[in-house]
C-alpha atoms as a PDB file:
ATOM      1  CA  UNK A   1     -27.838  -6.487   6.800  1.00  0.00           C
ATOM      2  CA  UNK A   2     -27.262  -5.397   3.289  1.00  0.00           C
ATOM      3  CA  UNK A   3     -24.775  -2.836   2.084  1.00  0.00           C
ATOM      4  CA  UNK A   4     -24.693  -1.272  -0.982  1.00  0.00           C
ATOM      5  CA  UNK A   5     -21.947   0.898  -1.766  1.00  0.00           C
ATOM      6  CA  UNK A   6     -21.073   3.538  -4.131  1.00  0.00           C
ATOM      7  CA  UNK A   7     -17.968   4.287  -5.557  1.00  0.00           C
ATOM      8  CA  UNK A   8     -15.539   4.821  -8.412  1.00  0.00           C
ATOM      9  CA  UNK A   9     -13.134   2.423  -6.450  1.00  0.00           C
ATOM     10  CA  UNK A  10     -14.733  -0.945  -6.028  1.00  0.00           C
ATOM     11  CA  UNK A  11     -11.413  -2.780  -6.206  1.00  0.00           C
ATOM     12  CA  UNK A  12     -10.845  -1.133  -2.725  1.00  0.00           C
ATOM     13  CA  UNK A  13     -12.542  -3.116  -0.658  1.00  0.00           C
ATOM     14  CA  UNK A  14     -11.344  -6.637  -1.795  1.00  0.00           C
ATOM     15  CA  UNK A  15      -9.184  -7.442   0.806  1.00  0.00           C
ATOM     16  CA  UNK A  16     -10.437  -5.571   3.707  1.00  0.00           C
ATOM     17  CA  UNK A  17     -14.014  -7.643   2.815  1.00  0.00           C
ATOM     18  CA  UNK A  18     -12.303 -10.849   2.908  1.00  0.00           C
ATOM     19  CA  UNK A  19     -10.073 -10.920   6.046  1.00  0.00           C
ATOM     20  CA  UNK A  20     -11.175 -11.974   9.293  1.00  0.00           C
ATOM     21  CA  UNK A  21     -13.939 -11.933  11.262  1.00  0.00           C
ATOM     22  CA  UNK A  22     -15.863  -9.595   8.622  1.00  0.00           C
ATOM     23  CA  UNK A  23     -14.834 -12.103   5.901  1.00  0.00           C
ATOM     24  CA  UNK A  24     -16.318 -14.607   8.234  1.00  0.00           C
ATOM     25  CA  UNK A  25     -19.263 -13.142   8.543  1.00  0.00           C
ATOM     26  CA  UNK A  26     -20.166 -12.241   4.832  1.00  0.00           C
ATOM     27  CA  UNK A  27     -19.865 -16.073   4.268  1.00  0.00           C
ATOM     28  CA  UNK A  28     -22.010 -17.188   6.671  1.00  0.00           C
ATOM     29  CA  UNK A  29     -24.680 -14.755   5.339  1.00  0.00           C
ATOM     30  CA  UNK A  30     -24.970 -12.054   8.011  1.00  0.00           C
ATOM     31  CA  UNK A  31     -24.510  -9.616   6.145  1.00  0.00           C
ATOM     32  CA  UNK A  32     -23.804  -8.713   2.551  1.00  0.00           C
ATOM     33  CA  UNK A  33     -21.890  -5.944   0.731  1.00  0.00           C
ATOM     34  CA  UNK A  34     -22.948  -5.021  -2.629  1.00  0.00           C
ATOM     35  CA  UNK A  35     -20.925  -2.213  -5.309  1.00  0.00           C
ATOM     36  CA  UNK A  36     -22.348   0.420  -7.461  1.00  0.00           C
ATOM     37  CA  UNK A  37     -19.973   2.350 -10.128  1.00  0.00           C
ATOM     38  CA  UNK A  38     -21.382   5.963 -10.971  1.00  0.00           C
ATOM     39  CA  UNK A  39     -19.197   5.610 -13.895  1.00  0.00           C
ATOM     40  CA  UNK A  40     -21.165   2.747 -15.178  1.00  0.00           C
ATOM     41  CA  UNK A  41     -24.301   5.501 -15.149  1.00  0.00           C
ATOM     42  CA  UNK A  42     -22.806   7.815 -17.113  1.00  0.00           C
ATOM     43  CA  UNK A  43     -24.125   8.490 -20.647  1.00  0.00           C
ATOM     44  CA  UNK A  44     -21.438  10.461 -22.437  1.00  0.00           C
ATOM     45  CA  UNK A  45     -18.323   8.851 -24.682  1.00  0.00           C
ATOM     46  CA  UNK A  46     -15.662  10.013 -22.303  1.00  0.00           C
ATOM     47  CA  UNK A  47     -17.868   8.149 -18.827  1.00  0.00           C
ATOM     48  CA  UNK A  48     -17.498  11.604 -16.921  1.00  0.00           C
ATOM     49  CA  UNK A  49     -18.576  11.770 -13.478  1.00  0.00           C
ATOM     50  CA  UNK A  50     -16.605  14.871 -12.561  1.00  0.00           C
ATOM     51  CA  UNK A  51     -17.095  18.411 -13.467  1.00  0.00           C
ATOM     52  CA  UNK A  52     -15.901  22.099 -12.785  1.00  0.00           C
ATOM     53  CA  UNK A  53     -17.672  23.685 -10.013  1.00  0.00           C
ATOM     54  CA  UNK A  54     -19.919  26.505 -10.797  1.00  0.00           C
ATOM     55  CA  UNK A  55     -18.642  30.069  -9.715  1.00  0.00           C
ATOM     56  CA  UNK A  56     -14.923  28.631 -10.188  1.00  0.00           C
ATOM     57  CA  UNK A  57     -12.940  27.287  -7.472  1.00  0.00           C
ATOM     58  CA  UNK A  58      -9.835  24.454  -7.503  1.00  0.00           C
ATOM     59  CA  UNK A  59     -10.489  21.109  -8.284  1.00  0.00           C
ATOM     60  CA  UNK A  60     -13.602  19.230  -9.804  1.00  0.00           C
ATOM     61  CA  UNK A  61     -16.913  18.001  -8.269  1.00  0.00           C
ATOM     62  CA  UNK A  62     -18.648  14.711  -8.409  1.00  0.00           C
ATOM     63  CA  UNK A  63     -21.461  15.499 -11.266  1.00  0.00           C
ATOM     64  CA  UNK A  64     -25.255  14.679  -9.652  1.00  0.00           C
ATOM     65  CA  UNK A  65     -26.403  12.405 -12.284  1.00  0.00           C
ATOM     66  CA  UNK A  66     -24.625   9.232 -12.048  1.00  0.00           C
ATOM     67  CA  UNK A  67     -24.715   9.278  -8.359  1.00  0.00           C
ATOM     68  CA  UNK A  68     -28.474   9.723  -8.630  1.00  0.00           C
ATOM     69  CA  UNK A  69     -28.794   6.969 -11.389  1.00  0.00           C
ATOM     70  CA  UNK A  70     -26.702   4.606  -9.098  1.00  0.00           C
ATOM     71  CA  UNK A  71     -28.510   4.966  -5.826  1.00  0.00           C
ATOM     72  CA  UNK A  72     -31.970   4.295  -7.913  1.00  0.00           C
ATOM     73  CA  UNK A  73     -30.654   1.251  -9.329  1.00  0.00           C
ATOM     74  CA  UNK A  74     -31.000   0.039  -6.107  1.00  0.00           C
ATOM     75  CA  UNK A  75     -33.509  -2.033  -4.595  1.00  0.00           C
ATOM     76  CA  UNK A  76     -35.199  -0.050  -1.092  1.00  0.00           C
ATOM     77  CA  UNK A  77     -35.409  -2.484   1.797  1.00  0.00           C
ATOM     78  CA  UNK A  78     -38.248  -1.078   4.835  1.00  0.00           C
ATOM     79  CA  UNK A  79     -35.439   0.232   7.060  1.00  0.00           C
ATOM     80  CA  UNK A  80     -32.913   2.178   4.739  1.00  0.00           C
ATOM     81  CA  UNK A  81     -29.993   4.283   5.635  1.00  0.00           C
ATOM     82  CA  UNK A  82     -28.687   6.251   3.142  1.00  0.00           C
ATOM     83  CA  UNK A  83     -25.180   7.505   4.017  1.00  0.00           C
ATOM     84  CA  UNK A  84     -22.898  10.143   2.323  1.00  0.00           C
ATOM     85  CA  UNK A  85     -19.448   9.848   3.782  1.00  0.00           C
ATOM     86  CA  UNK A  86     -18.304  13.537   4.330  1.00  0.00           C
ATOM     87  CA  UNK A  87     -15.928  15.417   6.306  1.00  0.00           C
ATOM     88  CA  UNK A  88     -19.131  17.567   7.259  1.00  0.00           C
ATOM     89  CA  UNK A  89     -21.239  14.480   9.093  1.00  0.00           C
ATOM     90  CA  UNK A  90     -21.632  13.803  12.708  1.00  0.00           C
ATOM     91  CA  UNK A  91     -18.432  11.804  13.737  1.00  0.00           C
ATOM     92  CA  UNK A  92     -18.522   8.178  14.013  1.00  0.00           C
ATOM     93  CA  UNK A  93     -18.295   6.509  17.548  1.00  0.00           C
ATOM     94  CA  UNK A  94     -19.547   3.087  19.090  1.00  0.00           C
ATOM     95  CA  UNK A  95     -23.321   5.085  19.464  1.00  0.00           C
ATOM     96  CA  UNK A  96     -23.622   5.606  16.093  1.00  0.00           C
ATOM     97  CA  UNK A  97     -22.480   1.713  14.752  1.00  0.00           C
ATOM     98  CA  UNK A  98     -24.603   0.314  16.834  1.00  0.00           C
ATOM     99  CA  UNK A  99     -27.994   2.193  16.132  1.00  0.00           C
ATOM    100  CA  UNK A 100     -26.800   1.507  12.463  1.00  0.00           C
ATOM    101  CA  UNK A 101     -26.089  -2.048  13.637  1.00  0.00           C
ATOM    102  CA  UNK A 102     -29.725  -2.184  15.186  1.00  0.00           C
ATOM    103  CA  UNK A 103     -31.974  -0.060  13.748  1.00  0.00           C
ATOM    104  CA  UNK A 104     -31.384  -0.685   9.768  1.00  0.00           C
ATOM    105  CA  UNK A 105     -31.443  -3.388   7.301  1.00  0.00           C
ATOM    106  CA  UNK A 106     -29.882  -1.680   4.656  1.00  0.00           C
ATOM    107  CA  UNK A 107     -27.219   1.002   4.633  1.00  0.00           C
ATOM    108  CA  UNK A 108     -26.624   2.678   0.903  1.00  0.00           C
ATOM    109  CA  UNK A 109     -23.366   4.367   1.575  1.00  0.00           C
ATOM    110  CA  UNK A 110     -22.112   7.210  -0.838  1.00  0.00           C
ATOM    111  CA  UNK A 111     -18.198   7.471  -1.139  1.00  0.00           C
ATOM    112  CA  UNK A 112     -17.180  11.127  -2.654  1.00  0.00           C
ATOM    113  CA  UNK A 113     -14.195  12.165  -4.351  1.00  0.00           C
ATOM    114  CA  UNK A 114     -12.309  15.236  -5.948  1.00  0.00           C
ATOM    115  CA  UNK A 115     -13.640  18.221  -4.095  1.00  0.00           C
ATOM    116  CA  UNK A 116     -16.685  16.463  -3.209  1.00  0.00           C
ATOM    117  CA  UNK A 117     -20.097  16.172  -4.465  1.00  0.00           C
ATOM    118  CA  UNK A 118     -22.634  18.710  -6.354  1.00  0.00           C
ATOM    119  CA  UNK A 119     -24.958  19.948  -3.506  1.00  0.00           C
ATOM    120  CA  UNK A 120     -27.783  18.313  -5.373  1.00  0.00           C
ATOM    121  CA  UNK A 121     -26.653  14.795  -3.876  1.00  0.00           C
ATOM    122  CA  UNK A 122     -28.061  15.692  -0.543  1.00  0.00           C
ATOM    123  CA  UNK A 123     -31.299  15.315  -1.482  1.00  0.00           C
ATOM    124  CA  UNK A 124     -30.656  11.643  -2.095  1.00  0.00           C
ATOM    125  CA  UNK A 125     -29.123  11.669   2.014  1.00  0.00           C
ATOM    126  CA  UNK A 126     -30.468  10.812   5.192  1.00  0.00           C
ATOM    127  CA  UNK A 127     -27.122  11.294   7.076  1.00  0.00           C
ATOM    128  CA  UNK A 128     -24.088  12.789   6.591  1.00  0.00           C
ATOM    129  CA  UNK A 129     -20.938  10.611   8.287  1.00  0.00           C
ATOM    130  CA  UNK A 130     -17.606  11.588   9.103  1.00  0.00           C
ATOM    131  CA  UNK A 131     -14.957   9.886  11.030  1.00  0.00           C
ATOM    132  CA  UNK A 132     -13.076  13.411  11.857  1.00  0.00           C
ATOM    133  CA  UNK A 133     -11.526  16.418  11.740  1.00  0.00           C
ATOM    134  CA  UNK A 134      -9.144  15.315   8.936  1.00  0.00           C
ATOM    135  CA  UNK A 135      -9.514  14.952   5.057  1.00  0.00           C
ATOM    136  CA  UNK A 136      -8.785  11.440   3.150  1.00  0.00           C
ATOM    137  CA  UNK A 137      -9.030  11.166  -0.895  1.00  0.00           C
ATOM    138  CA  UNK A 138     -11.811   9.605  -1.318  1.00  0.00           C
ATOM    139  CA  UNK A 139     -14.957   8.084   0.918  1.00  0.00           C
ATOM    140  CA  UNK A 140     -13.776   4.687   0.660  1.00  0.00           C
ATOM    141  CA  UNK A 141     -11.443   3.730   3.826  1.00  0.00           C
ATOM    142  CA  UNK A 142     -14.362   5.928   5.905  1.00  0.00           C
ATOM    143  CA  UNK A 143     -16.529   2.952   4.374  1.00  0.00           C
ATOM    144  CA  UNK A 144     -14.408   0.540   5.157  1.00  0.00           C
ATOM    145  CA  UNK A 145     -14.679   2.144   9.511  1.00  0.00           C
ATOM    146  CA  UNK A 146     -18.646   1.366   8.886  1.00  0.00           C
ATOM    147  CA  UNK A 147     -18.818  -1.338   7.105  1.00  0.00           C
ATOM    148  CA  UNK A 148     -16.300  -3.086   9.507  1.00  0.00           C
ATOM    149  CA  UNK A 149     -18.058  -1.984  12.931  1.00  0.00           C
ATOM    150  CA  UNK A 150     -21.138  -2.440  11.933  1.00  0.00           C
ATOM    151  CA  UNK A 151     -20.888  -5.958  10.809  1.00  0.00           C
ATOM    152  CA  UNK A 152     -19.031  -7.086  13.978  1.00  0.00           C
ATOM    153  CA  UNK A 153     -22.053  -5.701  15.940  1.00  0.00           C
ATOM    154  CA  UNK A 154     -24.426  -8.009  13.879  1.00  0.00           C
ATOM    155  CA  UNK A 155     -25.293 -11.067  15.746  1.00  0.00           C
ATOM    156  CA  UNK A 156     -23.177 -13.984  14.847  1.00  0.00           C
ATOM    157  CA  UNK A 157     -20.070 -12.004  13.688  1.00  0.00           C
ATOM    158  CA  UNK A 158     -18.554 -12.048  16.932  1.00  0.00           C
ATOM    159  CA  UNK A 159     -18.116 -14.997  18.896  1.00  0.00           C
ATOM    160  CA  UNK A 160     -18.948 -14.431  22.654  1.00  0.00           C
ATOM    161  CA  UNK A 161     -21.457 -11.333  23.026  1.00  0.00           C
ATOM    162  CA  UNK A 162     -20.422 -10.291  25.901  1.00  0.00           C
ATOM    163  CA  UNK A 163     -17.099  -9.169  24.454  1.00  0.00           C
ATOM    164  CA  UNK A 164     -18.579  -6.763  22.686  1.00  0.00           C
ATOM    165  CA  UNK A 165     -20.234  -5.304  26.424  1.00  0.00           C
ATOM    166  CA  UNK A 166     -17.198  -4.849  27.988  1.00  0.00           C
ATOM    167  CA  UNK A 167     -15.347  -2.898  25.356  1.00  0.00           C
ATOM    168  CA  UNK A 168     -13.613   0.823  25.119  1.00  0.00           C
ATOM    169  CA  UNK A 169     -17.023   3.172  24.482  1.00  0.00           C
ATOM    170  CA  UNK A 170     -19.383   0.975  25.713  1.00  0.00           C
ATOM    171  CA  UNK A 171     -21.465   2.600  28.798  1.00  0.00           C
ATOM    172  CA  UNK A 172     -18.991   5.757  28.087  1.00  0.00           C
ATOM    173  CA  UNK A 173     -15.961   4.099  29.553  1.00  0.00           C
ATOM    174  CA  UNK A 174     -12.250   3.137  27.899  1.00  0.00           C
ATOM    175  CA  UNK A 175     -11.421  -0.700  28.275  1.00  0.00           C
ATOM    176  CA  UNK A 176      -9.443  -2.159  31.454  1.00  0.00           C
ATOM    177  CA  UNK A 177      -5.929  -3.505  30.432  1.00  0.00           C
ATOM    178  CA  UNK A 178      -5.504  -6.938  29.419  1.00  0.00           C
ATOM    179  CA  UNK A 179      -2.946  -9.607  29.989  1.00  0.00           C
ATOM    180  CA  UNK A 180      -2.073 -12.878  28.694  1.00  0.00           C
ATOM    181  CA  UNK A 181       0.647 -15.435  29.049  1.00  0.00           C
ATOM    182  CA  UNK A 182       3.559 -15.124  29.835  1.00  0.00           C
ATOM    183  CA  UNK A 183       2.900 -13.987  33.683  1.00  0.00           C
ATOM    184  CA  UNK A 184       5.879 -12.112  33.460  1.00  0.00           C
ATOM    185  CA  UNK A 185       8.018 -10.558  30.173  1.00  0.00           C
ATOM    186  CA  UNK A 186      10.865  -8.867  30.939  1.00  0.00           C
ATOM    187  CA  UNK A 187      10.402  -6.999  33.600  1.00  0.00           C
ATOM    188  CA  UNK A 188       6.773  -6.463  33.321  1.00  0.00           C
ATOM    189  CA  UNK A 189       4.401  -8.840  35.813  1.00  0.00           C
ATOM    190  CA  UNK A 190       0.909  -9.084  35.035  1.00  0.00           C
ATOM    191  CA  UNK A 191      -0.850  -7.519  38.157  1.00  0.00           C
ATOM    192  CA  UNK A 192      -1.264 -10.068  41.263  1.00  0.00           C
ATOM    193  CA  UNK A 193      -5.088  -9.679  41.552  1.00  0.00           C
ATOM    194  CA  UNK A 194      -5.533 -11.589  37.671  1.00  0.00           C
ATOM    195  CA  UNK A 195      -3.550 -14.152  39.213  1.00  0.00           C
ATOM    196  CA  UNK A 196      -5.785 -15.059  42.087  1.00  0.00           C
ATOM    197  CA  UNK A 197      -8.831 -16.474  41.269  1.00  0.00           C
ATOM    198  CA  UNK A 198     -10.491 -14.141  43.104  1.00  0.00           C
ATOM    199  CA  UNK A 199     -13.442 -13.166  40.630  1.00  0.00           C
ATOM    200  CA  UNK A 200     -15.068 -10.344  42.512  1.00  0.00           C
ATOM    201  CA  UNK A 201     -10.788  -8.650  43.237  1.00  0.00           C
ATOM    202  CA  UNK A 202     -10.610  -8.835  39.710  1.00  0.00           C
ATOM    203  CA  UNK A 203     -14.128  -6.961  38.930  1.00  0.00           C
ATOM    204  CA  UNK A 204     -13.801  -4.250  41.337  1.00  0.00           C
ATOM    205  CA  UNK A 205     -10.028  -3.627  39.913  1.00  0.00           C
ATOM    206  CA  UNK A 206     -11.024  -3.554  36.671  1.00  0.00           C
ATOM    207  CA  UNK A 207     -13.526  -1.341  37.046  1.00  0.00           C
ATOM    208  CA  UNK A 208     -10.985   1.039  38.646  1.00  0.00           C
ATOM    209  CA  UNK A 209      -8.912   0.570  35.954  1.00  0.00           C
ATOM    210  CA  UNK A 210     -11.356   1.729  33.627  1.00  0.00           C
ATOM    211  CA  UNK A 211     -12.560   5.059  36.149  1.00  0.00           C
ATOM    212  CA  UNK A 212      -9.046   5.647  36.105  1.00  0.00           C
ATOM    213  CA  UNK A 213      -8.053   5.409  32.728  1.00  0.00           C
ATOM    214  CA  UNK A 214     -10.947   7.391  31.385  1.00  0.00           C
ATOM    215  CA  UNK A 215     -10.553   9.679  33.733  1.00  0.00           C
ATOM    216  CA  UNK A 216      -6.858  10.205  32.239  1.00  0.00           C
ATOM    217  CA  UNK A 217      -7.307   9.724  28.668  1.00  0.00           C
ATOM    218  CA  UNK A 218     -10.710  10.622  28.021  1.00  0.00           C
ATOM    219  CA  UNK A 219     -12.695  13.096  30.579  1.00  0.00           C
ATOM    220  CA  UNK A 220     -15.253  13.794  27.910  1.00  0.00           C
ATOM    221  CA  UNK A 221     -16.112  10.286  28.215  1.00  0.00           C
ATOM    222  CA  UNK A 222     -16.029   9.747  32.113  1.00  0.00           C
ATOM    223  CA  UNK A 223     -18.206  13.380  32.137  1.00  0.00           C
ATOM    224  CA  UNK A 224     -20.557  11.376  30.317  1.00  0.00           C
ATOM    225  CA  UNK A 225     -20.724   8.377  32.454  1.00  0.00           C
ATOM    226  CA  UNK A 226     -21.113  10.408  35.783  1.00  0.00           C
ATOM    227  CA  UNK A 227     -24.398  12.277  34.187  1.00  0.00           C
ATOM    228  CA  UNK A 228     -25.927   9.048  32.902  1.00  0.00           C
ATOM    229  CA  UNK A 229     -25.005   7.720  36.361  1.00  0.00           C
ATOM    230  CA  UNK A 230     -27.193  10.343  37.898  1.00  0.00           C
ATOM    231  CA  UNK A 231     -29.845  10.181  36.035  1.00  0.00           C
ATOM    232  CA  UNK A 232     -30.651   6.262  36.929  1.00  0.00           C
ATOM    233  CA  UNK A 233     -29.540   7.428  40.308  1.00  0.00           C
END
């Protein structure tokens, strides 16, 4: 999986790219995350990306021309994403990173800042992401969400696969609760049934858990898992 990301910000993502797992994976090869500056596109003295937004308004707009002249630097693999991170996308959820995951070899991903980006810059798009109803500085942490979920999808990355299948959001249901050692802290005891050995006890509670805590937390979620239910019904 490739990545090539634009922004004004490169420096950014050092850290985030070179911790953990993801880290782990961009050594081994599975996938690899690539920077383009607009800035570096620019052809006046002063580098300007930004301008004033026709028809007045506050703040200043990212101009069209270096984003344009960065994107077509770029070589085009077959299956080619390109994503502009904006307030105005379809939100982000486990759906989403994994068709990215499996359905794309490259994802060009376009980080705004100031007010946003001259209109024009859609034309470059073939999705618009956000990860909510909420506004950040800049495109570059909702990067960071993509690049990170995405890459721990790719095969590899993670382990034991079947961690990744018994997750929150996978099959429209939160995670069970988890336990480790000690047996008991304080006055908290890790439920009996964990504790017995008893494999099929601990599937049937912990997919109780899960009813129950979607069911609580999130009954968008546990709406959806009842209609997909019916339908293989």
């Amino acid at each position: 999986m490739r990545f090539d990301i634009v922004t004004l910000f490169p420096d950014c993502f050092t850290s985030v790219l070179a911790s953990g797992l993801i880290g782990k994976a961009l050594a081994k090869n599975i996938a690899q995350v690539n920077f383009v500056n607009p800035r570096d596109f620019t052809t006046d003295k002063h580098r300007k990306v930004d301008d004033e937004p026709y028809g007045g308004g506050v703040g200043m707009l990212m101009k069209p021309e270096p984003i344009f002249a960065a994107v077509e630097s770029l070589p085009t693999l077959p299956r080619r994403e390109v994503i502009l991170m904006s307030p105005q996308g379809e939100t982000v959820n486990q759906s989403l990173l994994r068709e990215l995951a499996t359905n794309y070899d490259q994802l060009v991903i376009i980080c705004g800042h100031y007010e946003g980006v001259d209109e024009r810059v859609l034309h470059l798009v073939t999705r618009e992401v956000s990860l909510g109803d909420f506004i950040l500085t800049g495109g570059e942490i909702p990067a960071m969400t993509i690049i990170n979920g995405v890459i721990r999808l790719l095969p590899g990355t993670v382990g034991k696969v079947e961690s990744l299948q018994a997750e929150s959001f996978e099959h429209n249901l939160l995670d069970y609760p988890q336990y480790t050692r000690p047996a008991q802290f304080r006055e908290w005891r890790v439920p009996d049934v964990l504790l017995s050995g008893n494999h099929a006890a601990i599937a049937k509670w912990r997919f109780e858990q899960q009813l129950a805590r979607t069911r609580q937390r999130r009954p968008d979620l546990l709406k959806a898992w009842e209609e997909e239910r019916r339908k293989k019904e």
